[in-house]
PDB file of N, CA and C in Angstrom:
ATOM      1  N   UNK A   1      10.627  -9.521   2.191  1.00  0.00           N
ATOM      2  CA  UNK A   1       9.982 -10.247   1.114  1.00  0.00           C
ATOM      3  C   UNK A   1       9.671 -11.659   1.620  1.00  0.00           C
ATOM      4  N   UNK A   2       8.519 -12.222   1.194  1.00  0.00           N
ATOM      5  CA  UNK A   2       8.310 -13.641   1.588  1.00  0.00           C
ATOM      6  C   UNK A   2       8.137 -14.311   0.210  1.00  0.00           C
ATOM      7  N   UNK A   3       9.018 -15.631   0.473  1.00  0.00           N
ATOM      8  CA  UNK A   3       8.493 -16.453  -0.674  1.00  0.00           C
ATOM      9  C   UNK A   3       7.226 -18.038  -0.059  1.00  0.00           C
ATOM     10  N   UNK A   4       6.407 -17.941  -1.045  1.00  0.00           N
ATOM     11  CA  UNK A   4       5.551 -18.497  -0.389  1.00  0.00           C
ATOM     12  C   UNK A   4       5.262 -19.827  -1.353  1.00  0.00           C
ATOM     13  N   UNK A   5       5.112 -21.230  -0.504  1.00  0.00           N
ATOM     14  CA  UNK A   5       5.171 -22.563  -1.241  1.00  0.00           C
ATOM     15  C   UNK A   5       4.089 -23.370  -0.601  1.00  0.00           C
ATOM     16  N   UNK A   6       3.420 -23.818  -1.416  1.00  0.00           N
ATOM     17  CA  UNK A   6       1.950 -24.870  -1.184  1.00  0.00           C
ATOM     18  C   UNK A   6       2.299 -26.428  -1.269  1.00  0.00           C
ATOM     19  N   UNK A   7       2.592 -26.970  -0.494  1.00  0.00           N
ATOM     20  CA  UNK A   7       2.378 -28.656  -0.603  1.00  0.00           C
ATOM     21  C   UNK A   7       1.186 -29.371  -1.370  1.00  0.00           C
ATOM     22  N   UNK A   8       0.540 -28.945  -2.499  1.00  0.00           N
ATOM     23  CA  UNK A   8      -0.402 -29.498  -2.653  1.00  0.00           C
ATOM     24  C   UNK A   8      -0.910 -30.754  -2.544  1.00  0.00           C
ATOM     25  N   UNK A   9       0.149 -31.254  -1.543  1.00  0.00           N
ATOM     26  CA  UNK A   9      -0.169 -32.967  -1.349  1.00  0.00           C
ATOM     27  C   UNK A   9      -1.244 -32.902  -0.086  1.00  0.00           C
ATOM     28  N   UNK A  10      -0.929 -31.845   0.765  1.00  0.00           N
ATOM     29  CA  UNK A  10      -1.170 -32.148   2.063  1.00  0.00           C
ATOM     30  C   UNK A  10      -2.984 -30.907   1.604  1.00  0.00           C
ATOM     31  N   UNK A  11      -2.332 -30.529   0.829  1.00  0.00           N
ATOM     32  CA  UNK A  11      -3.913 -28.977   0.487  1.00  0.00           C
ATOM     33  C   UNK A  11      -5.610 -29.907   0.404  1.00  0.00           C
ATOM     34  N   UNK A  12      -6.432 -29.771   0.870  1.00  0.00           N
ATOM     35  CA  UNK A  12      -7.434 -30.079   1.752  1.00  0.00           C
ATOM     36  C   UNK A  12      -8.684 -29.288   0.808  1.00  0.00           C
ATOM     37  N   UNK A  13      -7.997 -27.538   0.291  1.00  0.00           N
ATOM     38  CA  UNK A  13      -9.275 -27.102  -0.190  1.00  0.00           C
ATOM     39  C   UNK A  13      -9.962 -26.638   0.375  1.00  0.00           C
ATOM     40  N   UNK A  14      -9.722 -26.078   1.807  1.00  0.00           N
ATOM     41  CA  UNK A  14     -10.601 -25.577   2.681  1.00  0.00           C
ATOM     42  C   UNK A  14     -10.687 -24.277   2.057  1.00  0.00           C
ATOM     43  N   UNK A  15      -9.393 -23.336   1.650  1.00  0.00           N
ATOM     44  CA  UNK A  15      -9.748 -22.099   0.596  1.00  0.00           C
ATOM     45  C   UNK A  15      -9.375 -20.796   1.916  1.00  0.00           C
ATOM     46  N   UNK A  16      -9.325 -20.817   3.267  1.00  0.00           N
ATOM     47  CA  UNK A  16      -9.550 -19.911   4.213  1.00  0.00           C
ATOM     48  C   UNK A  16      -8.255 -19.037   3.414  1.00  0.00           C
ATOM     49  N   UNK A  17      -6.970 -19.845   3.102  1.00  0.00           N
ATOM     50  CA  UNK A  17      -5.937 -18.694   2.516  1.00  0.00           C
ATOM     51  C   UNK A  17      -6.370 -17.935   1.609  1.00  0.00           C
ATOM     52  N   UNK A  18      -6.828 -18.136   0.451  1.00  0.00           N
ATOM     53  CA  UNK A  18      -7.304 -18.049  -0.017  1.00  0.00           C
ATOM     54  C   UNK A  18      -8.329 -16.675  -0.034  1.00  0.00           C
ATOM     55  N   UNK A  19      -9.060 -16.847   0.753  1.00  0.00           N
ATOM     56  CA  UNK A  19      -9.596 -15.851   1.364  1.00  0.00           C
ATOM     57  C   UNK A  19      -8.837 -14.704   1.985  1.00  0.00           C
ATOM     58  N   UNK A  20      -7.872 -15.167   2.949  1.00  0.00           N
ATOM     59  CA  UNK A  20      -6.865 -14.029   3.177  1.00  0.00           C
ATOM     60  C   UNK A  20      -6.146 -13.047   2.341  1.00  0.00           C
ATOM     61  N   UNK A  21      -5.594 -13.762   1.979  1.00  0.00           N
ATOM     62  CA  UNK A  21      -4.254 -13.617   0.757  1.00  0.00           C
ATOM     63  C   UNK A  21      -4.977 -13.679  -0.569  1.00  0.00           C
ATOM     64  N   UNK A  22      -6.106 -12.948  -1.378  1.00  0.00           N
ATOM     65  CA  UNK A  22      -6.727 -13.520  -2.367  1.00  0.00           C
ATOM     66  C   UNK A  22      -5.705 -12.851  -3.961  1.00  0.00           C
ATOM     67  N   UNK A  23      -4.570 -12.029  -3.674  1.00  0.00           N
ATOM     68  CA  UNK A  23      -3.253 -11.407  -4.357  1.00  0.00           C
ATOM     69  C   UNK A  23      -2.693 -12.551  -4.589  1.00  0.00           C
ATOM     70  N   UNK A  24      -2.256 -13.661  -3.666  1.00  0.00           N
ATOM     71  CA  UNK A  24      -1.188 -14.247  -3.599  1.00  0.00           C
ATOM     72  C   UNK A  24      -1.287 -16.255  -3.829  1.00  0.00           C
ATOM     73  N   UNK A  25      -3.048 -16.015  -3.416  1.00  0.00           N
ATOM     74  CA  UNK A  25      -3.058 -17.658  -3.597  1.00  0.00           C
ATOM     75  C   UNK A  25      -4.483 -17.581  -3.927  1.00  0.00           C
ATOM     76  N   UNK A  26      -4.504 -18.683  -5.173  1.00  0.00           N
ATOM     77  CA  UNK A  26      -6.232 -19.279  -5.109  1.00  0.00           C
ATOM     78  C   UNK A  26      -6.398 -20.526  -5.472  1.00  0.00           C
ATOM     79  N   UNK A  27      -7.718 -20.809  -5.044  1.00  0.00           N
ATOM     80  CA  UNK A  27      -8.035 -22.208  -5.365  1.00  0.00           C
ATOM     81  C   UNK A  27      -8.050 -22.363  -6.612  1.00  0.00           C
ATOM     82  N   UNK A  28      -7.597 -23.357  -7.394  1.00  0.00           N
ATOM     83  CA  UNK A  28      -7.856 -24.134  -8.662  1.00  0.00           C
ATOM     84  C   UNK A  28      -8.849 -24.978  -9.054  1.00  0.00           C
ATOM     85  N   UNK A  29      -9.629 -24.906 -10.248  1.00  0.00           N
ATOM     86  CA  UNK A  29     -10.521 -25.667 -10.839  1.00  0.00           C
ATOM     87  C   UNK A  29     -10.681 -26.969 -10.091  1.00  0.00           C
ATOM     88  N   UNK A  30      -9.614 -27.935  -9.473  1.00  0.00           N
ATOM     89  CA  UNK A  30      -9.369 -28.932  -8.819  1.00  0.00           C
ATOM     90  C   UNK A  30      -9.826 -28.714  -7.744  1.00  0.00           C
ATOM     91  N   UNK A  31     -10.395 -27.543  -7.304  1.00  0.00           N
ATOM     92  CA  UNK A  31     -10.378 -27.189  -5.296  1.00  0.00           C
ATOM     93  C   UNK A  31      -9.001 -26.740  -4.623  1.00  0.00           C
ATOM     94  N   UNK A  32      -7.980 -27.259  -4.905  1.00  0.00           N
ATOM     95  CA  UNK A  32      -6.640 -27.214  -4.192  1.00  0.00           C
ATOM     96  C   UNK A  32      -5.638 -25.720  -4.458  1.00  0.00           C
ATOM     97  N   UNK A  33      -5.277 -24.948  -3.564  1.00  0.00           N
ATOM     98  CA  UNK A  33      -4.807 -23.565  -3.021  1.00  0.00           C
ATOM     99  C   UNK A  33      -3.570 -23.661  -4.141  1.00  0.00           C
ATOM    100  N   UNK A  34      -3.323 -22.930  -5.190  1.00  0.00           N
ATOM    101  CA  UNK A  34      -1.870 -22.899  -5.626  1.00  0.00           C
ATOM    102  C   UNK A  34      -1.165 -20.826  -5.433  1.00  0.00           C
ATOM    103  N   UNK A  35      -0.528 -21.012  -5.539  1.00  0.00           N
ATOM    104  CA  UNK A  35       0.322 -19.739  -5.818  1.00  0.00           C
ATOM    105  C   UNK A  35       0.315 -18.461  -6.537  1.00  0.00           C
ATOM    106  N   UNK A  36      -0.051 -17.469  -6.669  1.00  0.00           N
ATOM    107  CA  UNK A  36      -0.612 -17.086  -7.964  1.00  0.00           C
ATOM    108  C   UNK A  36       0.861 -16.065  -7.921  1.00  0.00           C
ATOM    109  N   UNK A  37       1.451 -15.680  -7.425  1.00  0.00           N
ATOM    110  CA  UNK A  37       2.843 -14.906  -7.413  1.00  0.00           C
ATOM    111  C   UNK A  37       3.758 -15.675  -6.339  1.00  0.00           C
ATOM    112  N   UNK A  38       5.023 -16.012  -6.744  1.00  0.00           N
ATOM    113  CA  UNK A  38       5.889 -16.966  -5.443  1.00  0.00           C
ATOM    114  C   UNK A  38       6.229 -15.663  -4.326  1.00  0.00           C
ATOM    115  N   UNK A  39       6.291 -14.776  -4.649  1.00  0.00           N
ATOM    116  CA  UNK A  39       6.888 -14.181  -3.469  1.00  0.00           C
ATOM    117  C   UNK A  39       6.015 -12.703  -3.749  1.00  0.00           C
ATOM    118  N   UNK A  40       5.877 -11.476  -2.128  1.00  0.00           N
ATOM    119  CA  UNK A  40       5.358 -10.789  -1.567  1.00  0.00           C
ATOM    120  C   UNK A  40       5.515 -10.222  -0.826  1.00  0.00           C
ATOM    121  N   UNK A  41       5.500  -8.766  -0.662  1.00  0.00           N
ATOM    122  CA  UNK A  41       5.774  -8.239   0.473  1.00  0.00           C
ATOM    123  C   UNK A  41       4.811  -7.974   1.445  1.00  0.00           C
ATOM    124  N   UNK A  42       3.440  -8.464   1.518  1.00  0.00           N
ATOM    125  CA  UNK A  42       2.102  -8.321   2.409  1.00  0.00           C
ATOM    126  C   UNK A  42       2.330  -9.520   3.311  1.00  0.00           C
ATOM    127  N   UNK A  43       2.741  -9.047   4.857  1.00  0.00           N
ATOM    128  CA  UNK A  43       2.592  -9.934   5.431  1.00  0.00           C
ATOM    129  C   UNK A  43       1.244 -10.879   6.236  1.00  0.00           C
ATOM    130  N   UNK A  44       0.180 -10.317   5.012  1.00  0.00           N
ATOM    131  CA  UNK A  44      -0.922 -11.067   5.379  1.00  0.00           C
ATOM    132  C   UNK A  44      -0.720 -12.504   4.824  1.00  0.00           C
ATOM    133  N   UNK A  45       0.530 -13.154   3.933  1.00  0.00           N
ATOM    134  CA  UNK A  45       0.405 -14.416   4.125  1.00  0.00           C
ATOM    135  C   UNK A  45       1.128 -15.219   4.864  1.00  0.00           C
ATOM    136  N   UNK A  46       1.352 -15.004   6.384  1.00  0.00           N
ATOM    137  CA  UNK A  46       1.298 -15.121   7.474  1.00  0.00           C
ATOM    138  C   UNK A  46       0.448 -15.719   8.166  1.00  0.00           C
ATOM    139  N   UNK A  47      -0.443 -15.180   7.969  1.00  0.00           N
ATOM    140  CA  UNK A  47      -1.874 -15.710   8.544  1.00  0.00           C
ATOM    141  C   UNK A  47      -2.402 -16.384   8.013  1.00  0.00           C
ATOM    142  N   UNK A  48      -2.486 -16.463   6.321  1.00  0.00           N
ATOM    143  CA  UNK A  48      -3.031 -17.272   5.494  1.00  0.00           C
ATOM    144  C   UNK A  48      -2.439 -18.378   5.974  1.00  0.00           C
ATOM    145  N   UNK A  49      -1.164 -18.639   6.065  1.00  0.00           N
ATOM    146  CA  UNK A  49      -0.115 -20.106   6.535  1.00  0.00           C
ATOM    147  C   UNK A  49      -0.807 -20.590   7.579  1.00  0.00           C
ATOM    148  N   UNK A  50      -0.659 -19.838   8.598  1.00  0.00           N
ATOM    149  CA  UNK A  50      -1.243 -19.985   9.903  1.00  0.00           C
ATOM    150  C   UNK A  50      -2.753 -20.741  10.005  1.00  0.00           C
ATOM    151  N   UNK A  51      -3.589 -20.080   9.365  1.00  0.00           N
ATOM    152  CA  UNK A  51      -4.824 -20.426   9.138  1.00  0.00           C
ATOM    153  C   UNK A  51      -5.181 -21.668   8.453  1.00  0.00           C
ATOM    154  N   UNK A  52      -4.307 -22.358   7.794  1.00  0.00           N
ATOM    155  CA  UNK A  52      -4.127 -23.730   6.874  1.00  0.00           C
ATOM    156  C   UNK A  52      -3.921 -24.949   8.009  1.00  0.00           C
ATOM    157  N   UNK A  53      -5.475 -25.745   7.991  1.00  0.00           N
ATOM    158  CA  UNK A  53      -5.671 -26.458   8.623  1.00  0.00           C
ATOM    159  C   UNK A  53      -4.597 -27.493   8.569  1.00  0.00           C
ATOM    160  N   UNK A  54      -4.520 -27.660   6.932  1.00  0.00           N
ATOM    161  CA  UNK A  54      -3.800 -28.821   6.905  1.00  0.00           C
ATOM    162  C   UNK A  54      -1.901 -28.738   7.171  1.00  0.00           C
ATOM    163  N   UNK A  55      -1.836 -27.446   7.032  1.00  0.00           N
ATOM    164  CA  UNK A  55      -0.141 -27.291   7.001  1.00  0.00           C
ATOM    165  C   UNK A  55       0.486 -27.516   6.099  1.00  0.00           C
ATOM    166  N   UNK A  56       0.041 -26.852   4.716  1.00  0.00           N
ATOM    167  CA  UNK A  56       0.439 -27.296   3.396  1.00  0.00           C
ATOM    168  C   UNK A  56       1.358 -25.664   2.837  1.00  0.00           C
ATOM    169  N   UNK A  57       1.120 -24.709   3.678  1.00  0.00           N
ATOM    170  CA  UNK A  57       1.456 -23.636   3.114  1.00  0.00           C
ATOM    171  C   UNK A  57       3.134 -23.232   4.176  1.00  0.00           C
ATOM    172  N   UNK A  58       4.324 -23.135   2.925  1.00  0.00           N
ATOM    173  CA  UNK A  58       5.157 -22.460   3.941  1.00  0.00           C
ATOM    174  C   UNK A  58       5.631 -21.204   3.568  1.00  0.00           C
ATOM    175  N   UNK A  59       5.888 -20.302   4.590  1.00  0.00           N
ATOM    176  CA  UNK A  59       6.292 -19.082   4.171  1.00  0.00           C
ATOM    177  C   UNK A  59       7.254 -18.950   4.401  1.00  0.00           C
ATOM    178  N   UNK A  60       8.850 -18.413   3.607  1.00  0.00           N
ATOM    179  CA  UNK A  60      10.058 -17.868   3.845  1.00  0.00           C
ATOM    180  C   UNK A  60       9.973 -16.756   3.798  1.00  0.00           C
ATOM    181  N   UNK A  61      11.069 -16.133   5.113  1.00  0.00           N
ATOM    182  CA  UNK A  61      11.203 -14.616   4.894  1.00  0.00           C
ATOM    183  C   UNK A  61      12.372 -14.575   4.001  1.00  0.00           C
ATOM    184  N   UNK A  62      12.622 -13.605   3.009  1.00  0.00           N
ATOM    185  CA  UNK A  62      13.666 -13.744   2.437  1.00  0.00           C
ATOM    186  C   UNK A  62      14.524 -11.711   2.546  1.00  0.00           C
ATOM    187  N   UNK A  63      15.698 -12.068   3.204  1.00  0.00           N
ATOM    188  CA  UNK A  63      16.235 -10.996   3.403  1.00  0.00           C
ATOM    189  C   UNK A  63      17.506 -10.610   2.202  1.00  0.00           C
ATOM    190  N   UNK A  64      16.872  -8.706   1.764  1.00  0.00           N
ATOM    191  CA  UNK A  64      17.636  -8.445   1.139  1.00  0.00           C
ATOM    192  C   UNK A  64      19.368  -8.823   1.255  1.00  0.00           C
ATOM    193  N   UNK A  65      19.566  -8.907  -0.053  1.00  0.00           N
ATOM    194  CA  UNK A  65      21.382  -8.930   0.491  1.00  0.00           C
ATOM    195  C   UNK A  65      22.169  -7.866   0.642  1.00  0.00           C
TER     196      UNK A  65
END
């Protein structure tokens, strides 16, 4: 499972996550990437992170107990 968290300080609005991950994150009326579920088991937001120019997106893996 990943839980997934947006800095919207550092979010830019470029949207590419967005595009990836379009389940898990979208842009807001404002332009800026928020969350649309905190956590996921598609490790396509991985790449979405990855792909974030600005480095606003972090992903935790979170392991069953």
């Amino acid at each position: 499972m990943y839980r997934i968290e947006i800095d919207r300080t550092l979010c830019s609005g470029f949207g590419v996550c967005a595009e990836l991950a379009p389940d898990v994150i979208e842009l807001g009326k404002d332009g800026l990437a928020s969350v649309r579920t905190g956590s996921t088991e598609d490790p396509v937001v991985l790449r979405a992170a990855a792909a974030c120019p600005m480095a606003a997106i972090t992903v935790i893996e979170e392991r069953a107990a």
